[in-house]
C-alpha atoms as a PDB file:
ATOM      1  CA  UNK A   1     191.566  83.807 -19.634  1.00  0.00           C
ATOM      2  CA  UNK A   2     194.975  85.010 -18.224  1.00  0.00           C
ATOM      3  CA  UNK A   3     195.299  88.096 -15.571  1.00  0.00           C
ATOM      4  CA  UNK A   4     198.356  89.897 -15.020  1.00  0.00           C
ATOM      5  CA  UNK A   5     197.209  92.464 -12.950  1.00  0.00           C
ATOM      6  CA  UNK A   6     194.842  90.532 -10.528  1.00  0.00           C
ATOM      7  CA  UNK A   7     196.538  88.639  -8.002  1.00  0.00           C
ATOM      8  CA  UNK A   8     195.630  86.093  -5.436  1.00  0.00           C
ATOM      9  CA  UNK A   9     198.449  85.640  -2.012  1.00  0.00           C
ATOM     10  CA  UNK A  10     197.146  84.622   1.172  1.00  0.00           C
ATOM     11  CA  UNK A  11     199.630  86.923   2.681  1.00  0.00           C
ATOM     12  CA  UNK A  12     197.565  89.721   1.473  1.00  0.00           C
ATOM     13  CA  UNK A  13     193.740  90.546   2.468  1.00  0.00           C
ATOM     14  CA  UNK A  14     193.221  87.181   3.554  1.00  0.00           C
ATOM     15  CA  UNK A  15     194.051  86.159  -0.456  1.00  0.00           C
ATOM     16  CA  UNK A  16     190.845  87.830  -1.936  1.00  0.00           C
ATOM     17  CA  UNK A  17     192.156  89.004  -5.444  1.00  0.00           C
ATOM     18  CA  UNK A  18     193.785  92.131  -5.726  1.00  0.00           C
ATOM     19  CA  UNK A  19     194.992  94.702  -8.235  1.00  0.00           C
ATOM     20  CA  UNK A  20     198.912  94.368  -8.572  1.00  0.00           C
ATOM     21  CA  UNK A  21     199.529  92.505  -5.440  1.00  0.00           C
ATOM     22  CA  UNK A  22     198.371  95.281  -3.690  1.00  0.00           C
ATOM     23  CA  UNK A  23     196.291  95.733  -0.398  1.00  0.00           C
ATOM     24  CA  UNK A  24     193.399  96.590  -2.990  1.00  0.00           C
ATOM     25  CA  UNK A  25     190.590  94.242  -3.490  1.00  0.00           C
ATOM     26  CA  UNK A  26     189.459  94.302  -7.167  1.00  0.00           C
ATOM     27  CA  UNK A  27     185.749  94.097  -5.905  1.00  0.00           C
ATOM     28  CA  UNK A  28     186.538  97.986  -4.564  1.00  0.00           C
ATOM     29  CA  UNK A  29     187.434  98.982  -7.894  1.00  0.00           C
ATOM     30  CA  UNK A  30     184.337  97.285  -9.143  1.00  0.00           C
ATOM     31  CA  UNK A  31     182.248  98.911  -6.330  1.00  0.00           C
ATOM     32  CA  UNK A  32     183.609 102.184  -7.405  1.00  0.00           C
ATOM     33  CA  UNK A  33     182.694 101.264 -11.251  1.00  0.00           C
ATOM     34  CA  UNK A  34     179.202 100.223 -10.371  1.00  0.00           C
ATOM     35  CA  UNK A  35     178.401 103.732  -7.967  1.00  0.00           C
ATOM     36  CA  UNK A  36     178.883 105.330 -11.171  1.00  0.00           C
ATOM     37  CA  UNK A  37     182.833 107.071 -10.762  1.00  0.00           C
ATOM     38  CA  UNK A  38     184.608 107.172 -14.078  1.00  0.00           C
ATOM     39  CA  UNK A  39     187.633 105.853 -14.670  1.00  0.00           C
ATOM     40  CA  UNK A  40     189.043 109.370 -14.337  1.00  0.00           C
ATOM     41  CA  UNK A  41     187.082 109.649 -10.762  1.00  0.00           C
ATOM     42  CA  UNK A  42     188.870 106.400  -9.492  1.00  0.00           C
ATOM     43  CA  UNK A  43     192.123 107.152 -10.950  1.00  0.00           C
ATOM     44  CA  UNK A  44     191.926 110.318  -9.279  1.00  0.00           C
ATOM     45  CA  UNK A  45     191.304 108.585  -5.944  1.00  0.00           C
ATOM     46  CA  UNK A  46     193.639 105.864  -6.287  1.00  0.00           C
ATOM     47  CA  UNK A  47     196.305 107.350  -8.158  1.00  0.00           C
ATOM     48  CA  UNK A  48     198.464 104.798  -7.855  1.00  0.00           C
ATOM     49  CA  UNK A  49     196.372 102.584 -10.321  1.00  0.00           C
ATOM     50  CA  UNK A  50     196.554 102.487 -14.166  1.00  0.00           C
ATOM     51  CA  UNK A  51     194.010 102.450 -16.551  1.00  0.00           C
ATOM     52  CA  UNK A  52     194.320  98.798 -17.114  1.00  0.00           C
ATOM     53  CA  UNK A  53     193.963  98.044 -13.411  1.00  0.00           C
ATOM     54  CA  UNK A  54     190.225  99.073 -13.906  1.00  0.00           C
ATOM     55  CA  UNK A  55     189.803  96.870 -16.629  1.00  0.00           C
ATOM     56  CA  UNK A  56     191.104  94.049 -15.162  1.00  0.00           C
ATOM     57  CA  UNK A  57     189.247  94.033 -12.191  1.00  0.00           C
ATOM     58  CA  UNK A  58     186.047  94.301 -14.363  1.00  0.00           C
ATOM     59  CA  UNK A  59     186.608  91.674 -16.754  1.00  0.00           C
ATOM     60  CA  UNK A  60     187.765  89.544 -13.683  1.00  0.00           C
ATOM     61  CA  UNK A  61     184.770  90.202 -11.981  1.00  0.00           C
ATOM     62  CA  UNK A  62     182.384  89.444 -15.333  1.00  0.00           C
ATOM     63  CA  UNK A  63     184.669  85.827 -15.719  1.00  0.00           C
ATOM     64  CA  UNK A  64     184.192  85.213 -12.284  1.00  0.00           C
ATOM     65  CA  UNK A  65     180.520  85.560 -12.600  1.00  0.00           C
ATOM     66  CA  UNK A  66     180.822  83.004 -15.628  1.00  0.00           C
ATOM     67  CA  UNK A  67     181.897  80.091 -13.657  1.00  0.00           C
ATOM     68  CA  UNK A  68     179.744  80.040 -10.870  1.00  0.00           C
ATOM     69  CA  UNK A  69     176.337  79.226 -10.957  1.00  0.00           C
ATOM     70  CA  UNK A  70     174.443  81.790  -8.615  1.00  0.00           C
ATOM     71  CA  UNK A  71     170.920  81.077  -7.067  1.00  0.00           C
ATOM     72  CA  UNK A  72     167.961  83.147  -8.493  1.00  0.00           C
ATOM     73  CA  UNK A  73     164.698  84.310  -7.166  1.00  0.00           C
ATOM     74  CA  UNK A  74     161.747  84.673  -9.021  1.00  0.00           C
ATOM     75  CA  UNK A  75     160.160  87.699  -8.504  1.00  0.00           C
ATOM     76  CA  UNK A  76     156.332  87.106  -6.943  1.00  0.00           C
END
């Protein structure tokens, strides 16, 4: 899978992925998907994102989650 708008440069945030090549980590757009703001709600607050930014980040996030193997707890 191929991301445009996610980029990794160690110049920026330390080189945690970001939207655009931005000082915005796509795990804050994430965070801001998962505490339940709509895309309108983020795009309000970041206003210099696009729709597709928001998408991006999520299905980076959901690939990312694909390739690693993560430990589990069984609940008691």
């Amino acid at each position: 899978m191929q991301f445009d708008r996610i980029t990794v440069d160690p110049e920026i945030m330390g080189g945690m992925p970001c939207i655009r090549g931005m000082r915005l980590p796509g795990a804050t757009v994430v965070a801001m998907v998962a505490d339940g703001m709509s895309t309108d709600e983020i795009l309000a607050d970041l206003p210099y994102l696009e729709t597709e930014d928001i998408a991006e980040a999520l299905r980076f996030a959901a690939e990312t989650l694909r390739e690693r193997e993560l430990p589990l707890t069984r609940p008691a």
